[in-house]
N, C-alpha and C. Protein backbone atom coordinates (compact mmCIF):
# COMPACT_ATOMS: atom_id res chain seq x y z
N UNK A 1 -81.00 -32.05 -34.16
CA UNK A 1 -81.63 -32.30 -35.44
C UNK A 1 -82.40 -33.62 -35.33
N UNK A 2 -83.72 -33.63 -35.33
CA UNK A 2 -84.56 -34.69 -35.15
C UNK A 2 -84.78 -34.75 -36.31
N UNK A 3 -84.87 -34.46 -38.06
CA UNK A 3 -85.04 -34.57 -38.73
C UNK A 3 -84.11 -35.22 -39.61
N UNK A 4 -83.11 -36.09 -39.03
CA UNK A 4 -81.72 -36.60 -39.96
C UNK A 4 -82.88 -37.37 -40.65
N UNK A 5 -83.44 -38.21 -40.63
CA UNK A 5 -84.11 -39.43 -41.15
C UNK A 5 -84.25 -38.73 -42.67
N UNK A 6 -85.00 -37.99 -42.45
CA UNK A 6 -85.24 -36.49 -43.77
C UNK A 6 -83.84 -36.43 -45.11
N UNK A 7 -82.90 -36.20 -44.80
CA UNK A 7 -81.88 -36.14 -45.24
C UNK A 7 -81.18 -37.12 -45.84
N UNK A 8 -81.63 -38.48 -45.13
CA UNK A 8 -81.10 -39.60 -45.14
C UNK A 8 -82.09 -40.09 -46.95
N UNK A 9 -83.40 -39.61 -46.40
CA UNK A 9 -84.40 -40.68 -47.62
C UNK A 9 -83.66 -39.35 -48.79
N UNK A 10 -83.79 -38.07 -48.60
CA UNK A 10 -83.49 -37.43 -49.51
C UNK A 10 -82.60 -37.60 -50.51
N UNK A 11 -81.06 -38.17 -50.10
CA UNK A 11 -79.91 -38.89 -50.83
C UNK A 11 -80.62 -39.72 -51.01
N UNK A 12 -80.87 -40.98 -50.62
CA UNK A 12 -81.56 -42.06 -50.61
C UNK A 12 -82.16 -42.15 -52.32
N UNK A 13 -83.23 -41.03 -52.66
CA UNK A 13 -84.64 -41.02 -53.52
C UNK A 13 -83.54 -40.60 -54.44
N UNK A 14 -83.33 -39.39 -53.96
CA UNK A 14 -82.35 -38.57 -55.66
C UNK A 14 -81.82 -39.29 -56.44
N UNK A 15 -80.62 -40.51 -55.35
CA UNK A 15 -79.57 -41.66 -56.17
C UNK A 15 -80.42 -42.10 -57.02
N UNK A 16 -81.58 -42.81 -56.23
CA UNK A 16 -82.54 -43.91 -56.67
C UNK A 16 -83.46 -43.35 -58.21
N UNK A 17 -83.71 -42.05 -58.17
CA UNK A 17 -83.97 -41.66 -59.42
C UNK A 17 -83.36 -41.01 -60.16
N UNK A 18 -82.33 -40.73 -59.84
CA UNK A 18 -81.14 -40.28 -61.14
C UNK A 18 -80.76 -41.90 -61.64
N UNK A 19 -80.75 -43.14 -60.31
CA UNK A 19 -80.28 -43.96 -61.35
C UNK A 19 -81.19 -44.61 -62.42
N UNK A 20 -82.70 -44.72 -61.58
CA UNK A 20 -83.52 -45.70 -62.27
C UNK A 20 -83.98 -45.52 -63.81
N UNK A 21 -84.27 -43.72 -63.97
CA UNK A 21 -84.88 -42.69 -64.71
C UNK A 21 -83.67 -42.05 -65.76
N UNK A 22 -82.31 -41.89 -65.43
CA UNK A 22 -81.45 -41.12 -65.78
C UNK A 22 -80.32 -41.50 -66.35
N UNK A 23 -80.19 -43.18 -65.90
CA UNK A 23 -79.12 -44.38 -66.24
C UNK A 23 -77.49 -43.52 -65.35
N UNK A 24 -78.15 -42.62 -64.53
CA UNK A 24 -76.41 -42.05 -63.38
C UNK A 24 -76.11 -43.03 -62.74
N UNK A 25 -74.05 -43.49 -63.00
CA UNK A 25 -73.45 -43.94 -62.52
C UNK A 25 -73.74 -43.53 -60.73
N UNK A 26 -73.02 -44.58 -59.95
CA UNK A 26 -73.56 -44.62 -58.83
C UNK A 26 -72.27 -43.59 -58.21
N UNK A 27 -71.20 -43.00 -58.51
CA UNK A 27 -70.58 -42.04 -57.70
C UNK A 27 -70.83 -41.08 -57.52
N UNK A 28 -71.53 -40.28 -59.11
CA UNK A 28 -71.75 -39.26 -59.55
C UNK A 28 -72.90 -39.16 -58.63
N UNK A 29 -73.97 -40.12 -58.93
CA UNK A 29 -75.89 -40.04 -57.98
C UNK A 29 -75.49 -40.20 -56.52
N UNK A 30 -74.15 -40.51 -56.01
CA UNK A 30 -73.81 -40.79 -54.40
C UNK A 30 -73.70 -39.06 -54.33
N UNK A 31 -72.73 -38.23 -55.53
CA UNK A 31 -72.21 -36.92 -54.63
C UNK A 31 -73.81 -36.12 -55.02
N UNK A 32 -74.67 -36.32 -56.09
CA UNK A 32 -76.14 -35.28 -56.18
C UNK A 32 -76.61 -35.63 -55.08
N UNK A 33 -76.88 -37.16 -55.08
CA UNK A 33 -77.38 -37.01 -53.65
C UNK A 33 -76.83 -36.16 -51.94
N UNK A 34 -75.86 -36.08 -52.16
CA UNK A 34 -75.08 -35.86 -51.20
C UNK A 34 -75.77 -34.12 -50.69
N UNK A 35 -75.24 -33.45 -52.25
CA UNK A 35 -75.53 -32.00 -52.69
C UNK A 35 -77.70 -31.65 -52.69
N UNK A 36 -77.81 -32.54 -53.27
CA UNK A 36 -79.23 -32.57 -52.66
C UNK A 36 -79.67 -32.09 -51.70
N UNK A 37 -79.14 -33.33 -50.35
CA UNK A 37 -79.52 -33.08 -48.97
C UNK A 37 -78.99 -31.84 -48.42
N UNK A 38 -78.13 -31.47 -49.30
CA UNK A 38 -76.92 -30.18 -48.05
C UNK A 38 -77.84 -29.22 -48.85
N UNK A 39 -78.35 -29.23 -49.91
CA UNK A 39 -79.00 -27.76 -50.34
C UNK A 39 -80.64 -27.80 -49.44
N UNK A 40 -81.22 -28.95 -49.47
CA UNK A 40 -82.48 -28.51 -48.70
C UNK A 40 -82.02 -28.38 -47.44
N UNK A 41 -81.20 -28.66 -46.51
CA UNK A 41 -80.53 -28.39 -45.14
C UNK A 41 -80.06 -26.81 -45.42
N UNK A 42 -79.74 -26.62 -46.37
CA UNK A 42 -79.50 -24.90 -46.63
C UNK A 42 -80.62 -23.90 -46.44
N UNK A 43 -81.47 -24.65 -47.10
CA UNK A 43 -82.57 -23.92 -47.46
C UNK A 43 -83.48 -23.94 -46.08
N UNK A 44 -83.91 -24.60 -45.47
CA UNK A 44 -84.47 -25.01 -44.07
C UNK A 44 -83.45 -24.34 -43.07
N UNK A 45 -82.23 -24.68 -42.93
CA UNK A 45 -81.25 -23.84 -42.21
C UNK A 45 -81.41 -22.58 -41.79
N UNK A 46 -81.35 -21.94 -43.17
CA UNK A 46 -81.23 -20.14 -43.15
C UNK A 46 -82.64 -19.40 -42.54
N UNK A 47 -83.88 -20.84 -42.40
CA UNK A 47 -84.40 -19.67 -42.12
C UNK A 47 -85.02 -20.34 -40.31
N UNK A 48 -84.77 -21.16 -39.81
CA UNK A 48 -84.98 -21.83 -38.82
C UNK A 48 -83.89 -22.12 -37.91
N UNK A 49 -82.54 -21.99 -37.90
CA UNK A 49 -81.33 -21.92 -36.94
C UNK A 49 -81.09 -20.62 -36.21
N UNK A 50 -82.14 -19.57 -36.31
CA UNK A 50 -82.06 -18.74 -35.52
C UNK A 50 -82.72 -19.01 -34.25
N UNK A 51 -83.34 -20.34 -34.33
CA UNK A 51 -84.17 -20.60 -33.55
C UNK A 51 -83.08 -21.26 -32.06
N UNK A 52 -83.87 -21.19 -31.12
CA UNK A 52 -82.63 -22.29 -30.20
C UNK A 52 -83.37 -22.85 -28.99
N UNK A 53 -82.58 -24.28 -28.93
CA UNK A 53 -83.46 -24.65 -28.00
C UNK A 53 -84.13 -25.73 -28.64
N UNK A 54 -85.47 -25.63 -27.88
CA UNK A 54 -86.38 -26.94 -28.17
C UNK A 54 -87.43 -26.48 -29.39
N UNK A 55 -87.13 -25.74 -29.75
CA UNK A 55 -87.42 -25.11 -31.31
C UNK A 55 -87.22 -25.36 -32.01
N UNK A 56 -86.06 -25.27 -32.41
CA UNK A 56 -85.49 -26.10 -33.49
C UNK A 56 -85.60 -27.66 -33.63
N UNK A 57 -85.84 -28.26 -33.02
CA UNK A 57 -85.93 -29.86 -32.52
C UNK A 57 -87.05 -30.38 -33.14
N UNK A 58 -88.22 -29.26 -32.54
CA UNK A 58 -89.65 -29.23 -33.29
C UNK A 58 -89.80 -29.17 -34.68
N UNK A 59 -88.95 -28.25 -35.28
CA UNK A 59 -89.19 -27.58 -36.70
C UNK A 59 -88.80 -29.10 -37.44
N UNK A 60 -87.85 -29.66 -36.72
CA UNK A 60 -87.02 -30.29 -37.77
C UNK A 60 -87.81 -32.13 -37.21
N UNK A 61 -87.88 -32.23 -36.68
CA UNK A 61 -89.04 -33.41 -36.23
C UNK A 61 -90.08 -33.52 -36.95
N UNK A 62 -90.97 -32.22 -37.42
CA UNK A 62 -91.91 -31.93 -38.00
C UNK A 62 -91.25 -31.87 -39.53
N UNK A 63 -90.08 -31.51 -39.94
CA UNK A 63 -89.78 -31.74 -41.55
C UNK A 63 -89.84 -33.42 -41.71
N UNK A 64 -89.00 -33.89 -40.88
CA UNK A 64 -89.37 -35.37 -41.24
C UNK A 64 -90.46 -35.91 -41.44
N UNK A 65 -91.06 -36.17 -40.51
CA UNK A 65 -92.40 -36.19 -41.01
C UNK A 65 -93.17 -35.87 -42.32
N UNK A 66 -92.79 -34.44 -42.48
CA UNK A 66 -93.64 -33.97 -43.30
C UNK A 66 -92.49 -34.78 -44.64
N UNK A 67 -91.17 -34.68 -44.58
CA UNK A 67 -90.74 -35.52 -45.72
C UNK A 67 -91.18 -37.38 -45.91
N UNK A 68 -91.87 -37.70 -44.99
CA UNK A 68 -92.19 -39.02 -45.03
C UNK A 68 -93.18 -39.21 -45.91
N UNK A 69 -94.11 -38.38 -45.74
CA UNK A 69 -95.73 -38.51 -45.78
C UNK A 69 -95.64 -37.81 -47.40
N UNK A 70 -94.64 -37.07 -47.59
CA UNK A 70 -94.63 -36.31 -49.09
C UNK A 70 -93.58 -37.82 -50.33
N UNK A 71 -92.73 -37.93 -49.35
CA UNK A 71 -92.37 -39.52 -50.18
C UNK A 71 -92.96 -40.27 -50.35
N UNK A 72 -94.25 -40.61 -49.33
CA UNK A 72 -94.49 -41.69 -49.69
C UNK A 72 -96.23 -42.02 -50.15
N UNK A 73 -96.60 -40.73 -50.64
CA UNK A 73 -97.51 -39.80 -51.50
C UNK A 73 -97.39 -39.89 -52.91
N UNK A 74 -96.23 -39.48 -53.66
CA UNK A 74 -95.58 -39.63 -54.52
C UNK A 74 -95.37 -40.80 -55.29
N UNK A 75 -96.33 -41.38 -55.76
CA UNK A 75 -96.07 -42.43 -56.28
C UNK A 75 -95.82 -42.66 -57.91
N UNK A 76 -95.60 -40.89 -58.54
CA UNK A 76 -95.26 -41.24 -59.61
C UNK A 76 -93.80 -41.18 -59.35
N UNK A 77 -93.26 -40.72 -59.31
CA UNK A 77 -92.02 -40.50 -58.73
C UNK A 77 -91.15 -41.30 -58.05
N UNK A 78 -91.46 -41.34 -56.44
CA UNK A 78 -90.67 -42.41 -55.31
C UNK A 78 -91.40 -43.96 -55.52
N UNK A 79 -92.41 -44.06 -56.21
CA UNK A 79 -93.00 -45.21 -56.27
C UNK A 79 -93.67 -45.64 -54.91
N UNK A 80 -94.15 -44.81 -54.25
CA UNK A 80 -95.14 -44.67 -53.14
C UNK A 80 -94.47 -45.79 -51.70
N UNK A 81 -95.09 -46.75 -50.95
CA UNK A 81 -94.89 -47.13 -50.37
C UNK A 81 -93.55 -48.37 -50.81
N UNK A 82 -93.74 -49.00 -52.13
CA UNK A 82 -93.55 -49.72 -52.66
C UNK A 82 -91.76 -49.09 -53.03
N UNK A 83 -91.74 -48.26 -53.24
CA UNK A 83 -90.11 -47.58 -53.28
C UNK A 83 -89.80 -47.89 -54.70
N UNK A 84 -88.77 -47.92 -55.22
CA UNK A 84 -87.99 -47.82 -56.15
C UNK A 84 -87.17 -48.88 -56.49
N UNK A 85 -87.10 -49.73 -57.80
CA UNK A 85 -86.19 -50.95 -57.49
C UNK A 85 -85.72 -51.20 -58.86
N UNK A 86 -84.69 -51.67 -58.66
CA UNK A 86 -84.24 -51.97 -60.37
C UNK A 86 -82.47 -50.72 -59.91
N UNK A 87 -82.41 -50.58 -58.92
CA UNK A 87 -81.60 -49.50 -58.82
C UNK A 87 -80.12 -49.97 -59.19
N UNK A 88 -79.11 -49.04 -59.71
CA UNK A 88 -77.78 -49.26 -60.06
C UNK A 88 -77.30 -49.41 -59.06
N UNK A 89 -76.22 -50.48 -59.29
CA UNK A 89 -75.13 -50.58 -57.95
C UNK A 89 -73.88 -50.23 -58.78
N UNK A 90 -73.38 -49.94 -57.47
CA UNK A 90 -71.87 -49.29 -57.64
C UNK A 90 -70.98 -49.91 -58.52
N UNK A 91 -69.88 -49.29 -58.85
CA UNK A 91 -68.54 -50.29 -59.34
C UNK A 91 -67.26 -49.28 -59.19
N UNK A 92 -66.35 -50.23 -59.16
CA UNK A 92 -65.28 -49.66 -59.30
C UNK A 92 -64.09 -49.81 -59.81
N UNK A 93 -64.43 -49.58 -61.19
CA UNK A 93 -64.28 -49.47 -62.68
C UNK A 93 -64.64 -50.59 -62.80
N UNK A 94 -64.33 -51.79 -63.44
CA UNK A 94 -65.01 -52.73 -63.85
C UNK A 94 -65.30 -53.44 -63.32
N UNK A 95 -65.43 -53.66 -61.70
CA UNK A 95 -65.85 -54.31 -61.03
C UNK A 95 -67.17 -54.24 -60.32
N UNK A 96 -68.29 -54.99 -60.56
CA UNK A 96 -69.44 -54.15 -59.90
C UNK A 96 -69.89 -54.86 -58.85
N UNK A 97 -70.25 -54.26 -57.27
CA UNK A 97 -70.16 -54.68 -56.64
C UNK A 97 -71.46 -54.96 -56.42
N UNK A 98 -71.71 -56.57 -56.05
CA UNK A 98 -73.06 -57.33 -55.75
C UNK A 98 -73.05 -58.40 -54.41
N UNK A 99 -72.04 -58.54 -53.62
CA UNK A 99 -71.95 -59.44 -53.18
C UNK A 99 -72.23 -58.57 -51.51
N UNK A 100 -72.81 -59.17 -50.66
CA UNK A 100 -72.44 -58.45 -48.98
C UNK A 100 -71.39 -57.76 -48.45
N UNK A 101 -70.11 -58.73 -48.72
CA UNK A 101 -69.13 -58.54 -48.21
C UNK A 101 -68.47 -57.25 -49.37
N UNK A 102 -68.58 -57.61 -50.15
CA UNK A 102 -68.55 -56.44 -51.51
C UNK A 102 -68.60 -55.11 -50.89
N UNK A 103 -69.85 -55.05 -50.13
CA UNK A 103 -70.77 -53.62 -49.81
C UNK A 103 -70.03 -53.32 -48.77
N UNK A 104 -69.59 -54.20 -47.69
CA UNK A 104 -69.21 -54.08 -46.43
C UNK A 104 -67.74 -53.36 -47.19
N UNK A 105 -67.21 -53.86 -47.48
CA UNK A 105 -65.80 -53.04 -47.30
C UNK A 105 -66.10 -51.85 -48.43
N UNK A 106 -66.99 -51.49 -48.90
CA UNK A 106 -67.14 -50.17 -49.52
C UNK A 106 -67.54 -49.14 -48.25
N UNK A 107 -68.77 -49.71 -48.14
CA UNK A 107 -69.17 -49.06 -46.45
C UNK A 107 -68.15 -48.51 -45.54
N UNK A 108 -67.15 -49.71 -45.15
CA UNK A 108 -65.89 -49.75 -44.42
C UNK A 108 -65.06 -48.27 -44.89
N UNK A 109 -64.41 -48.73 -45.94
CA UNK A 109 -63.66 -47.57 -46.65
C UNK A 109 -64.47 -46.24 -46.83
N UNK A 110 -65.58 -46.02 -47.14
CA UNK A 110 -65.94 -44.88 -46.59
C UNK A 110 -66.20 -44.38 -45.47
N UNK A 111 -66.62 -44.86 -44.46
CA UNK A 111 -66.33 -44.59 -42.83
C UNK A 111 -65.13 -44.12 -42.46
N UNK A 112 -64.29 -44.82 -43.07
CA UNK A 112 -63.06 -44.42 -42.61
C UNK A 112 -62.61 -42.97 -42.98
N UNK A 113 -63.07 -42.97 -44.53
CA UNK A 113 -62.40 -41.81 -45.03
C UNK A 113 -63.83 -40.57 -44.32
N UNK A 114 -64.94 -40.91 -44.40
CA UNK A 114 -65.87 -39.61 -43.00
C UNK A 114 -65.20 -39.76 -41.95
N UNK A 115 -64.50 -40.49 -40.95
CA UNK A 115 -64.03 -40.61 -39.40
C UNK A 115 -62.71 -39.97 -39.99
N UNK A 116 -62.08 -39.73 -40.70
CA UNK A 116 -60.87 -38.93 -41.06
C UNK A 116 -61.35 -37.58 -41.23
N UNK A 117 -62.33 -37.42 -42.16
CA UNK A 117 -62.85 -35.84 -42.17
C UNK A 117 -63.14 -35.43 -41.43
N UNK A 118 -64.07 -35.72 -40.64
CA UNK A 118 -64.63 -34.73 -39.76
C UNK A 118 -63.60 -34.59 -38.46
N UNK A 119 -62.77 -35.66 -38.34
CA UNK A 119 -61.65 -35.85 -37.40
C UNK A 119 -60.95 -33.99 -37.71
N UNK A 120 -60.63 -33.83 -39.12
CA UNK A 120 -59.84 -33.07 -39.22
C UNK A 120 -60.87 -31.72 -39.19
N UNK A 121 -62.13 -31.46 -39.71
CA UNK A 121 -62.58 -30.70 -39.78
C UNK A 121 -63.38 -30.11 -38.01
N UNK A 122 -63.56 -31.22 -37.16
CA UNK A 122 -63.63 -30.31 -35.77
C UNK A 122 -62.10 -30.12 -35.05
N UNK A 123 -60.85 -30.18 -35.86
CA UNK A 123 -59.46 -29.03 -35.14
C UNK A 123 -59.38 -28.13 -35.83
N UNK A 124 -60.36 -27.79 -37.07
CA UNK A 124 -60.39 -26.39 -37.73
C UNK A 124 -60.87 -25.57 -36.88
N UNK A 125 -60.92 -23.99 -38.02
CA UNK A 125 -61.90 -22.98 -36.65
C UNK A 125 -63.18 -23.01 -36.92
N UNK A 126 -64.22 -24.16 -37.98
CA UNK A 126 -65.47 -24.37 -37.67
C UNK A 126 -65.55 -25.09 -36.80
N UNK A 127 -64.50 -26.17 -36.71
CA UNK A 127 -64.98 -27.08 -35.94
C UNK A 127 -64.65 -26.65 -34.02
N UNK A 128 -64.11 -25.76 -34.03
CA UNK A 128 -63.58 -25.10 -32.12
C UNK A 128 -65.10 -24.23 -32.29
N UNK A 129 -65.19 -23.50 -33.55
CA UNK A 129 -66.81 -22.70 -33.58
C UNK A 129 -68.10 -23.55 -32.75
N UNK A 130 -68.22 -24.48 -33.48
CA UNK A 130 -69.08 -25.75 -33.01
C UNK A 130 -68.93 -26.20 -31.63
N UNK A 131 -67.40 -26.61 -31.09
CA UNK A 131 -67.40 -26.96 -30.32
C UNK A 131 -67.82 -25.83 -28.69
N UNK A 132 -67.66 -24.61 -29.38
CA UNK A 132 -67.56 -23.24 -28.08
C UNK A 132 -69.52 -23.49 -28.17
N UNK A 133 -70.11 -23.45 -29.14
CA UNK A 133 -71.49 -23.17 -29.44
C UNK A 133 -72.03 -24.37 -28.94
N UNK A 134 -71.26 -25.24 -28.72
CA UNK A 134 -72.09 -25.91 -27.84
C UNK A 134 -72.21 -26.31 -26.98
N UNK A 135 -71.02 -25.43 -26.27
CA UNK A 135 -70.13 -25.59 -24.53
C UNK A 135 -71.61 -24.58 -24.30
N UNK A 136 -71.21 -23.75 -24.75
CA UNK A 136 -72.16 -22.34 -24.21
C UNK A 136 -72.64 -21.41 -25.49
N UNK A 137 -73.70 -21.59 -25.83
CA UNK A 137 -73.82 -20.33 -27.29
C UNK A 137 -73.91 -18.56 -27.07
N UNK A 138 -74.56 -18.73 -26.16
CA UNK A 138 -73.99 -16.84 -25.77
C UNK A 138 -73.11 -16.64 -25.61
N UNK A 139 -72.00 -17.56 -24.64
CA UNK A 139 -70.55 -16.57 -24.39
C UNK A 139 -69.89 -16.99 -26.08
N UNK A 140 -70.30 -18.11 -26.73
CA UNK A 140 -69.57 -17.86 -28.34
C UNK A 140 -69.74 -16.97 -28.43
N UNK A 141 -71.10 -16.51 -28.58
CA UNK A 141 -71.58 -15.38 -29.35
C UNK A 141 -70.79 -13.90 -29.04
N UNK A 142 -70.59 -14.31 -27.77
CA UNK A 142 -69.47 -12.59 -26.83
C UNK A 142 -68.25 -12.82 -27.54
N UNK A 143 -67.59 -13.94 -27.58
CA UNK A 143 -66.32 -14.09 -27.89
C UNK A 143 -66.19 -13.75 -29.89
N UNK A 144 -67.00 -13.70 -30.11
CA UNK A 144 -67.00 -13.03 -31.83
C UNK A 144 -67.09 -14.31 -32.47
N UNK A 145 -67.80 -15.48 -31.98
CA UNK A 145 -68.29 -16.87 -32.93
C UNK A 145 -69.83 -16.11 -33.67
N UNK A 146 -69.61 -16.33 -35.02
CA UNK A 146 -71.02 -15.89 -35.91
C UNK A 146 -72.13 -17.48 -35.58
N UNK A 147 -72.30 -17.42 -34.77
CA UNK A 147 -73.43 -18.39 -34.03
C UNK A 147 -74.23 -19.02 -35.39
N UNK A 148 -74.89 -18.59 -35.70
CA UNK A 148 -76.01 -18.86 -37.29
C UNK A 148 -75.41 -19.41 -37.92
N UNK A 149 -74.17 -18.52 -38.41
CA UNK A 149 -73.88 -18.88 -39.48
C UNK A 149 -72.50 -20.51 -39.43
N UNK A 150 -72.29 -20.75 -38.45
CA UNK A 150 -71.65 -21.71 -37.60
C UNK A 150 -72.48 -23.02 -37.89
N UNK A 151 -73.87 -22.64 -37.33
CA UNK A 151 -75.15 -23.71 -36.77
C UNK A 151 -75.31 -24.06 -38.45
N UNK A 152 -75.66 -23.01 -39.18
CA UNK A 152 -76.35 -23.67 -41.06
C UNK A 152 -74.80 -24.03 -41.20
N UNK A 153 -73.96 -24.32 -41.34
CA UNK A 153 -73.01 -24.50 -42.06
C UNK A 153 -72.45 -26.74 -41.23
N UNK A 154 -72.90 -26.66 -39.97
CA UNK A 154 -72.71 -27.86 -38.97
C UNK A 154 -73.88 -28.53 -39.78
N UNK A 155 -75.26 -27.66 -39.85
CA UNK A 155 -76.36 -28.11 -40.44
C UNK A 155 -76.52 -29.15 -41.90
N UNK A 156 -75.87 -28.19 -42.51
CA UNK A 156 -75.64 -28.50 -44.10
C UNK A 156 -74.42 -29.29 -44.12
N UNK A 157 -73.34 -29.78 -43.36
CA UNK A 157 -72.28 -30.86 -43.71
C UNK A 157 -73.39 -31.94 -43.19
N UNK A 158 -74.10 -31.75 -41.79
CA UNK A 158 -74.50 -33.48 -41.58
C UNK A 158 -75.48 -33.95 -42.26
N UNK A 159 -76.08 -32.83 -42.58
CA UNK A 159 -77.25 -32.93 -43.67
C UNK A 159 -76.36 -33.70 -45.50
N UNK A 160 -75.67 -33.24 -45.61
CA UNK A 160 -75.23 -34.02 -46.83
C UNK A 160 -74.21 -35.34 -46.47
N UNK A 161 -73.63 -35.43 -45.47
CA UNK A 161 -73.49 -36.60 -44.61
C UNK A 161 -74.46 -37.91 -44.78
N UNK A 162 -75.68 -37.33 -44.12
CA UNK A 162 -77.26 -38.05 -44.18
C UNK A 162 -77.29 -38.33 -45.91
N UNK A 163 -77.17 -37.65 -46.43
CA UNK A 163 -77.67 -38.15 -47.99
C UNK A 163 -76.33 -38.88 -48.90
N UNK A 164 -75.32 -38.99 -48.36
CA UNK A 164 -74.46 -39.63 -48.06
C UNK A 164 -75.26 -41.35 -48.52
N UNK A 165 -75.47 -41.37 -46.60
CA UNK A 165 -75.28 -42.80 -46.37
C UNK A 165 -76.99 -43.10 -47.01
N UNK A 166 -77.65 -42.20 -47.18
CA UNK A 166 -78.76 -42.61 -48.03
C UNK A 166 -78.90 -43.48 -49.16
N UNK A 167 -77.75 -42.36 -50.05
CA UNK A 167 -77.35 -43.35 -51.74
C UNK A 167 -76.73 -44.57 -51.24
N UNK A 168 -76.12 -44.85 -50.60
CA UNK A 168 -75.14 -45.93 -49.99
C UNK A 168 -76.77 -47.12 -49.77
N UNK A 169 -77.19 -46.42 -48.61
CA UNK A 169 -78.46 -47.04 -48.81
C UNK A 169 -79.16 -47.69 -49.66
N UNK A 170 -79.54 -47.26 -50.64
CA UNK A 170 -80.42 -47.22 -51.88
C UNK A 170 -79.30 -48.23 -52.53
């Protein structure tokens, strides 16, 4: 996936205008954003992961891009080159966090709790799916791994992953 960058501004913009435009608390605009990115990774997914190879690499190299140049076009909206500012910061409950070190151990504590998930989610059977598909994807495919539907589903967690650390971003 050469197109994470894509995913990343996508959380990124959504937070940034659900908060600026919408007055959304920053957990709620962290998980749209999140759901954002995993639905256009859905949508791009289903119809381009049949692809394999240095195909897919292309398609999705070329979405970035093309999501760059459409963000930063947009200037009623993303506020063009110039971005978006005035944005909500987090809290947690009455504490709102403004300080570096503030951010750092929010950052922190969520890393931890993604390096726990996905910890647990590649000893599931998506995650041995993933791991056979990418030892070898034909013999998955012999052994009865649904290949596609494996690839959009790896697709759409890192993809809302990316929009994730976007809002975090923003």
């Amino acid at each position: 996936n050469l197109g994470y960058a894509a995913f990343y501004a996508i959380g990124a913009y959504t937070y940034a205008v659900l908060s600026t435009r919408f007055g959304l608390n920053f957990w709620p605009g962290l998980a749209v954003g999140a759901a954002t990115s995993a639905f256009m990774a859905l949508l791009i997914g289903l119809s381009t992961l049949r692809l394999r190879g240095d195909y897919f690499a292309i398609v999705t190299l070329g979405l970035g891009e093309i999501t760059r140049i459409v963000l930063n076009n947009s200037d009623s909206v993303t506020g063009g080159p110039n971005g978006i500012s005035r944005i909500g910061r987090p809290a947690i409950g009455s504490m709102v966090l403004s300080t570096p070190l503030d951010f750092y151990y929010l950052i922190l504590i969520i890393a931890i709790i993604t390096v726990f998930a996905m910890n647990r989610l590649m000893v599931s059977r998506i995650g041995r799916a993933w791991i056979a598909i990418r030892e070898d994807e034909i013999a998955a495919e012999a052994m009865g791994v649904h290949t596609t539907r494996a690839k959009v589903i790896s697709f759409v967690v890192s993809s809302a992953m990316a929009g994730i650390a976007g809002g975090l971003f923003a």
